[in-house]
C-alpha atoms as a PDB file:
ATOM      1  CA  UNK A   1       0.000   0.000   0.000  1.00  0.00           C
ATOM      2  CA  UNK A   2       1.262   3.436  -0.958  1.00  0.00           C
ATOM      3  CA  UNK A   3       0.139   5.032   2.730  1.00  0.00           C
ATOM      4  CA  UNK A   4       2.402   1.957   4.401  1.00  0.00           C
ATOM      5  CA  UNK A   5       6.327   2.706   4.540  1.00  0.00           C
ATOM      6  CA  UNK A   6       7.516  -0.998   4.601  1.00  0.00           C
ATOM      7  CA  UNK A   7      10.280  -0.440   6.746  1.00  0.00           C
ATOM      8  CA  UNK A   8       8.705   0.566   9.657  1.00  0.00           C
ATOM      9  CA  UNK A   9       8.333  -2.040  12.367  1.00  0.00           C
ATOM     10  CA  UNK A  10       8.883  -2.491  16.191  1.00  0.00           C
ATOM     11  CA  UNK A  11      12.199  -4.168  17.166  1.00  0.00           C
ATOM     12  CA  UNK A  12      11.581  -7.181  17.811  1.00  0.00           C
ATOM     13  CA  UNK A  13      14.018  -8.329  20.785  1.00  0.00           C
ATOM     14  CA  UNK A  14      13.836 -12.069  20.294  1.00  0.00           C
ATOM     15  CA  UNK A  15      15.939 -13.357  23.049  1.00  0.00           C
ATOM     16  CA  UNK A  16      17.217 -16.562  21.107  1.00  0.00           C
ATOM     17  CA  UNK A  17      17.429 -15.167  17.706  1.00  0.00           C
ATOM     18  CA  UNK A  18      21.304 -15.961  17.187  1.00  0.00           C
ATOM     19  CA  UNK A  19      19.799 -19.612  16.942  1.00  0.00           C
ATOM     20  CA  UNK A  20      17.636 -19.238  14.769  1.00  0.00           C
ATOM     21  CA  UNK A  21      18.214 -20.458  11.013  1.00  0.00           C
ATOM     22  CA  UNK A  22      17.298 -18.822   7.417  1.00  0.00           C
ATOM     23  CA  UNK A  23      17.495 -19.505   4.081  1.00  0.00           C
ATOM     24  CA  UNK A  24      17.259 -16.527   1.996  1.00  0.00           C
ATOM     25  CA  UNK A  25      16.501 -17.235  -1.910  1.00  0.00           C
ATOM     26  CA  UNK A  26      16.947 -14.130  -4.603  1.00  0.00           C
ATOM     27  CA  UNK A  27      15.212 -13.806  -7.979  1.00  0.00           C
ATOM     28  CA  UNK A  28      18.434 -12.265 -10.504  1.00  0.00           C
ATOM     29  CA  UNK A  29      15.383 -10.712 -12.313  1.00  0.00           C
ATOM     30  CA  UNK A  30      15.059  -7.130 -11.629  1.00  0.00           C
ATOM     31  CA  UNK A  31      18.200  -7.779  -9.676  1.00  0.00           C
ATOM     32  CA  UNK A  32      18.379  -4.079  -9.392  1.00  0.00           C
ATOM     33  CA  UNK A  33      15.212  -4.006  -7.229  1.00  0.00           C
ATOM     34  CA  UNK A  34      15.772  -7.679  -5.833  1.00  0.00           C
ATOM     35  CA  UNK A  35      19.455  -6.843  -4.352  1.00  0.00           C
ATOM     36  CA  UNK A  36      17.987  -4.012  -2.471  1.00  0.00           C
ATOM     37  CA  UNK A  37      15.291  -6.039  -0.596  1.00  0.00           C
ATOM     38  CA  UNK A  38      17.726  -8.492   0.126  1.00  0.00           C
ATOM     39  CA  UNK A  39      19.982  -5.973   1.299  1.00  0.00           C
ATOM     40  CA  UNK A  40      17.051  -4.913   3.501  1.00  0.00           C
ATOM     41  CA  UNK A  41      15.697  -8.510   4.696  1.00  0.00           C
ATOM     42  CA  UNK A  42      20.254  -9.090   5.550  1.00  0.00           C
ATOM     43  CA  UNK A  43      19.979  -5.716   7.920  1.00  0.00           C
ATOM     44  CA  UNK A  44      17.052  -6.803  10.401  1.00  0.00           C
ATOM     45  CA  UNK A  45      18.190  -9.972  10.191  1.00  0.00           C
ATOM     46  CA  UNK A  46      21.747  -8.779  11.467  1.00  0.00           C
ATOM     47  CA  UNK A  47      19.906  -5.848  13.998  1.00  0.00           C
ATOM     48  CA  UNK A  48      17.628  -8.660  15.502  1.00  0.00           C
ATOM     49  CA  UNK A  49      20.852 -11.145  16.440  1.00  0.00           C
ATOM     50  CA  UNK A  50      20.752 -13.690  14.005  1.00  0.00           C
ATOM     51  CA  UNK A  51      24.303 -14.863  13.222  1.00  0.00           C
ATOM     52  CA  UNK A  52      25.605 -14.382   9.889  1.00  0.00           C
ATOM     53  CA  UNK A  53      26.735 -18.087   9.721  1.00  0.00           C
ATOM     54  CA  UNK A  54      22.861 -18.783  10.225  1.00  0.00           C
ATOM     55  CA  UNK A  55      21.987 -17.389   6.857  1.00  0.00           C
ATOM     56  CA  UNK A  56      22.679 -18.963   3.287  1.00  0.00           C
ATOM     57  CA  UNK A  57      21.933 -17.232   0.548  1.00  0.00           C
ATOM     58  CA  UNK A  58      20.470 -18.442  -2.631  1.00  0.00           C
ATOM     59  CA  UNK A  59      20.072 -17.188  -6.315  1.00  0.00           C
ATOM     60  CA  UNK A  60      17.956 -18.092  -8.799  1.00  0.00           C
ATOM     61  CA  UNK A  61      17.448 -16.702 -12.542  1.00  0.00           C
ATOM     62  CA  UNK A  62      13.347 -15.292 -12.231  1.00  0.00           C
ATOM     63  CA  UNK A  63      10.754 -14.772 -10.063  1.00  0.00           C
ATOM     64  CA  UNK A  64       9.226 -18.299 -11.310  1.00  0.00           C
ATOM     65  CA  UNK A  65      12.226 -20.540  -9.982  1.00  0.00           C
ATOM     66  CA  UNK A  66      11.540 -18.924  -6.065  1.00  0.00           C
ATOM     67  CA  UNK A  67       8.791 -21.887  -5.618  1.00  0.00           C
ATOM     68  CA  UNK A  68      11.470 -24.445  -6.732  1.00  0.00           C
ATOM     69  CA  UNK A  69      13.702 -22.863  -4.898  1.00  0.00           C
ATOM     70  CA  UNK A  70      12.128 -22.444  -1.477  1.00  0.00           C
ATOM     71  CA  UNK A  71      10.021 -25.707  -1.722  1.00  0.00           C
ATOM     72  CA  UNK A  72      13.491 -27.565  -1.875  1.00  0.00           C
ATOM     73  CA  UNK A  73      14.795 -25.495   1.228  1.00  0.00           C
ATOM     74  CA  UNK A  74      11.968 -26.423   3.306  1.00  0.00           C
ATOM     75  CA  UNK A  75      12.366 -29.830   2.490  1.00  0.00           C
ATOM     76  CA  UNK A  76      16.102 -30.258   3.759  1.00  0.00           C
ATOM     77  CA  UNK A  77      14.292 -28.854   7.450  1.00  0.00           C
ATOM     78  CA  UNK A  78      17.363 -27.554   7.779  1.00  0.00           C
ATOM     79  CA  UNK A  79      15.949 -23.854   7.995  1.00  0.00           C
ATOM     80  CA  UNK A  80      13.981 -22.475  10.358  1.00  0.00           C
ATOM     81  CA  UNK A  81      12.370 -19.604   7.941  1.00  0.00           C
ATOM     82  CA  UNK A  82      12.897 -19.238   4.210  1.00  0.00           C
ATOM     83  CA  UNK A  83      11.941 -16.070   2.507  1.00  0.00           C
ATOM     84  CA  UNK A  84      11.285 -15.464  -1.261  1.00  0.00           C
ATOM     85  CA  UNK A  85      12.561 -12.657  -2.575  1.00  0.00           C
ATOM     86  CA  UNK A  86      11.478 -11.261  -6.247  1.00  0.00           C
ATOM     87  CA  UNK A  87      10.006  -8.314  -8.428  1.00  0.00           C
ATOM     88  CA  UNK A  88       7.774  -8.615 -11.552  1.00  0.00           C
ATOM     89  CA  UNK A  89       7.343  -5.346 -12.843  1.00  0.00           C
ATOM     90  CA  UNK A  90       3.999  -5.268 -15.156  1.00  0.00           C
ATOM     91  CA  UNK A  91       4.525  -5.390 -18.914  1.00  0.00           C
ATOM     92  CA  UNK A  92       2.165  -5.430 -22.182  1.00  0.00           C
ATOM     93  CA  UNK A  93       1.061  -8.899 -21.986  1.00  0.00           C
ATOM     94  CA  UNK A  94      -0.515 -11.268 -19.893  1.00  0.00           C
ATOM     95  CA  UNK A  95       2.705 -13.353 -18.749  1.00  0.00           C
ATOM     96  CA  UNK A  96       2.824 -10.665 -15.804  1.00  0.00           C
ATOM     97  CA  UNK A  97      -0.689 -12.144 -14.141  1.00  0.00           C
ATOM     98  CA  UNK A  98       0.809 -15.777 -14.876  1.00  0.00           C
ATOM     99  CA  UNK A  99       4.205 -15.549 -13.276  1.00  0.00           C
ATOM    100  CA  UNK A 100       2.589 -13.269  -9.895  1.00  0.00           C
ATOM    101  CA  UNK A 101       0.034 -15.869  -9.751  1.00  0.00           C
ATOM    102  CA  UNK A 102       2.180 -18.854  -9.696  1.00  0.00           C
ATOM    103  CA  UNK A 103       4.670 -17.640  -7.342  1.00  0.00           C
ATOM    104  CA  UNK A 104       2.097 -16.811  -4.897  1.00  0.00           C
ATOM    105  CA  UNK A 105       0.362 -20.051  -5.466  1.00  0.00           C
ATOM    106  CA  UNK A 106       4.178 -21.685  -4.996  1.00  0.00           C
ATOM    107  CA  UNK A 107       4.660 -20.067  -1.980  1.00  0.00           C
ATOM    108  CA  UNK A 108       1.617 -21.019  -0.605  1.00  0.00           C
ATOM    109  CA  UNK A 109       1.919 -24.549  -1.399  1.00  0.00           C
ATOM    110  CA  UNK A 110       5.606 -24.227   0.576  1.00  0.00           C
ATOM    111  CA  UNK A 111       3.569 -22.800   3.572  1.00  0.00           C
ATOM    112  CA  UNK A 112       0.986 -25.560   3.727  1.00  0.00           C
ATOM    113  CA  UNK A 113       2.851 -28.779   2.622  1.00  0.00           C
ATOM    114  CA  UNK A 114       5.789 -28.102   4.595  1.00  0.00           C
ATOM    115  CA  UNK A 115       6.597 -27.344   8.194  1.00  0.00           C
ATOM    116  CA  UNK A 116       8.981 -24.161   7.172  1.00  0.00           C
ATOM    117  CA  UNK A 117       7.347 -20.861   7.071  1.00  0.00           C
ATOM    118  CA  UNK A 118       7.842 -19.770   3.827  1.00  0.00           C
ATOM    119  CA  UNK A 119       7.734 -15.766   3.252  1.00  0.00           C
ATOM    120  CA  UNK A 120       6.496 -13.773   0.209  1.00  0.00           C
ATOM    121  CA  UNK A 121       8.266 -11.201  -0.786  1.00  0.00           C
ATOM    122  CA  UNK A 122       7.586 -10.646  -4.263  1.00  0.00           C
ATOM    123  CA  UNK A 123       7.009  -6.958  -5.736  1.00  0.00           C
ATOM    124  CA  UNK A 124       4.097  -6.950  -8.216  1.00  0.00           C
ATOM    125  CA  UNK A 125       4.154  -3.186  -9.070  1.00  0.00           C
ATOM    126  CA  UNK A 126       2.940  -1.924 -12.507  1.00  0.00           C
ATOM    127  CA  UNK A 127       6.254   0.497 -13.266  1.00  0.00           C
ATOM    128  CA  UNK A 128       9.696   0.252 -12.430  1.00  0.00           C
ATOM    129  CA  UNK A 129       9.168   3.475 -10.095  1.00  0.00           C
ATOM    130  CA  UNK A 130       6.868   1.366  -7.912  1.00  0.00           C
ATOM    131  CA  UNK A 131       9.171  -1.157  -7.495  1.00  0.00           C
ATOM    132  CA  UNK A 132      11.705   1.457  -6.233  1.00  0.00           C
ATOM    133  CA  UNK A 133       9.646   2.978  -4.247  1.00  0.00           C
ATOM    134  CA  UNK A 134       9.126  -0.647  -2.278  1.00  0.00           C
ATOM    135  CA  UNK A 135      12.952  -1.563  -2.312  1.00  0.00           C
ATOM    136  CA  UNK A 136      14.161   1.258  -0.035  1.00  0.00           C
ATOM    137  CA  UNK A 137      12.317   4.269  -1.742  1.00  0.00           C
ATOM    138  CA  UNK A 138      10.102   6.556  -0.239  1.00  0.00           C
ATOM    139  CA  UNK A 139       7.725   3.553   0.828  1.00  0.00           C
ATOM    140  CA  UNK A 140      10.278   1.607   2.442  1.00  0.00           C
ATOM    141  CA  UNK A 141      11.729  -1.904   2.212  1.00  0.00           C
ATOM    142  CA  UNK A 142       9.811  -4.712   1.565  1.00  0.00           C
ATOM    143  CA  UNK A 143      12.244  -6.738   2.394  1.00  0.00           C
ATOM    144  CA  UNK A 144      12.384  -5.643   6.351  1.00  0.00           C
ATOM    145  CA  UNK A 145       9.060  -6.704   6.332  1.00  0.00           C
ATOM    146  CA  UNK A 146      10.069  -9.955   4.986  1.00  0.00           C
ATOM    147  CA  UNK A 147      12.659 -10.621   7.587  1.00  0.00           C
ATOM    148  CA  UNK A 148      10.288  -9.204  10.574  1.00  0.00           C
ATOM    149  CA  UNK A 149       7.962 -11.844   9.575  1.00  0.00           C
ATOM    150  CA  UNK A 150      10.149 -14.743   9.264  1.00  0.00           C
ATOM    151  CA  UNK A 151      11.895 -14.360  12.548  1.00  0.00           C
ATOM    152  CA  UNK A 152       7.880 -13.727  14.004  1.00  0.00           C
ATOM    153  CA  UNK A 153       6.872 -16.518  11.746  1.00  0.00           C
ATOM    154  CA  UNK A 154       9.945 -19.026  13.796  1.00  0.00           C
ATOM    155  CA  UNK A 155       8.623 -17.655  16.847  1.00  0.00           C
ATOM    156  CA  UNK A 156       5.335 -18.629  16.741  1.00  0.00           C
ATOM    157  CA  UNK A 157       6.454 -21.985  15.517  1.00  0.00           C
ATOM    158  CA  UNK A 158       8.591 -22.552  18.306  1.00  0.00           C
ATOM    159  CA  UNK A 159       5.870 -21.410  20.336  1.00  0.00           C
ATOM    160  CA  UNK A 160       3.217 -23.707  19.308  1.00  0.00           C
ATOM    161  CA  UNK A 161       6.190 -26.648  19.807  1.00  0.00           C
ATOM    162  CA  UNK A 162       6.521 -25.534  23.263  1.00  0.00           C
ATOM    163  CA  UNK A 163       2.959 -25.270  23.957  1.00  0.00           C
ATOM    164  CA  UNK A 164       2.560 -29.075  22.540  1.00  0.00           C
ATOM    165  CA  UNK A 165       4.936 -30.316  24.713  1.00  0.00           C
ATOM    166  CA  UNK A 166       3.164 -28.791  27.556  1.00  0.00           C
ATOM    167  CA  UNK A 167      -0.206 -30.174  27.107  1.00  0.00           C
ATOM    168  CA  UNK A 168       0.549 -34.058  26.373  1.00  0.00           C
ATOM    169  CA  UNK A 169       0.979 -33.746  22.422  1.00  0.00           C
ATOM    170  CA  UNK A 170       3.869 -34.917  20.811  1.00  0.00           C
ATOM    171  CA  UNK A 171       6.887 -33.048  20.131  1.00  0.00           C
END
């Protein structure tokens, strides 16, 4: 939303954060825009306390490859949060509607057939200024948001793991 600046959020102070483990993937399309909200998502990551050595970074050529991507991730379990990380910028045919769809649909699909949280954070802005505007422009950094909700996103799994063990279900 253009009234939102995506940078703004309220330190989290997650008292085990060093622990916890993500794997970061990056579309190389729009890298221009893409670098920048990874650049972003690296910074609260680093302000919060997770340890460099805790996050592994990926690349892959589009926004289309981020469900391959991240649905292999969550399968090793070896991450605790995986955000996507991409920009389609709106062109003059329909392939723009296609590609947003699937990767949103891919996500998804990461989110519900997997036990990772899986975070979107795909730009689908109709003009390059848009997209600049969401990658550390004048509305912020999508990718902070990103990283604020993966590190939530661990929390509340770790949570819910606690809880289980506390009322008689298994871990």
């Amino acid at each position: 939303m253009a009234t939102v600046n995506l940078s703004d959020y309220q330190p989290l102070q997650i008292d085990d954060a060093g622990s916890f483990r993500i794997g970061i993937v990056v579309s190389e399309w729009n890298g221009f825009i893409t670098h920048h909200l990874r650049d972003g998502a690296l910074e609260i990551l680093d302000k919060e306390g997770v340890k460099p050595e805790n996050i592994q970074l990926f690349s892959v050529p589009g926004a289309f490859e981020l469900n391959y991507a991240s649905m292999q991730l969550c399968k090793e379990r070896k991450y605790d949060a995986v955000i996507a990380i991409g920009c389609v910028i709106r062109g003059e045919t329909p392939h723009f509607d296609y590609v947003c769809s699937a990767v949103a649909q891919g996500i998804k699909d990461c989110n519900i057939l997997t036990d990772t949280p899986t975070i979107f954070c795909l730009l689908t802005d109709d003009n390059t200024d848009q997209s600049i505007a969401r990658s550390g422009g004048n509305l912020g950094n999508k990718g902070v948001e990103a990283a604020a909700t993966a590190l939530q996103m661990i929390v509340f799994k770790r949570g819910l793991s606690a809880q289980k063990g506390n009322i008689g279900f298994g871990k």
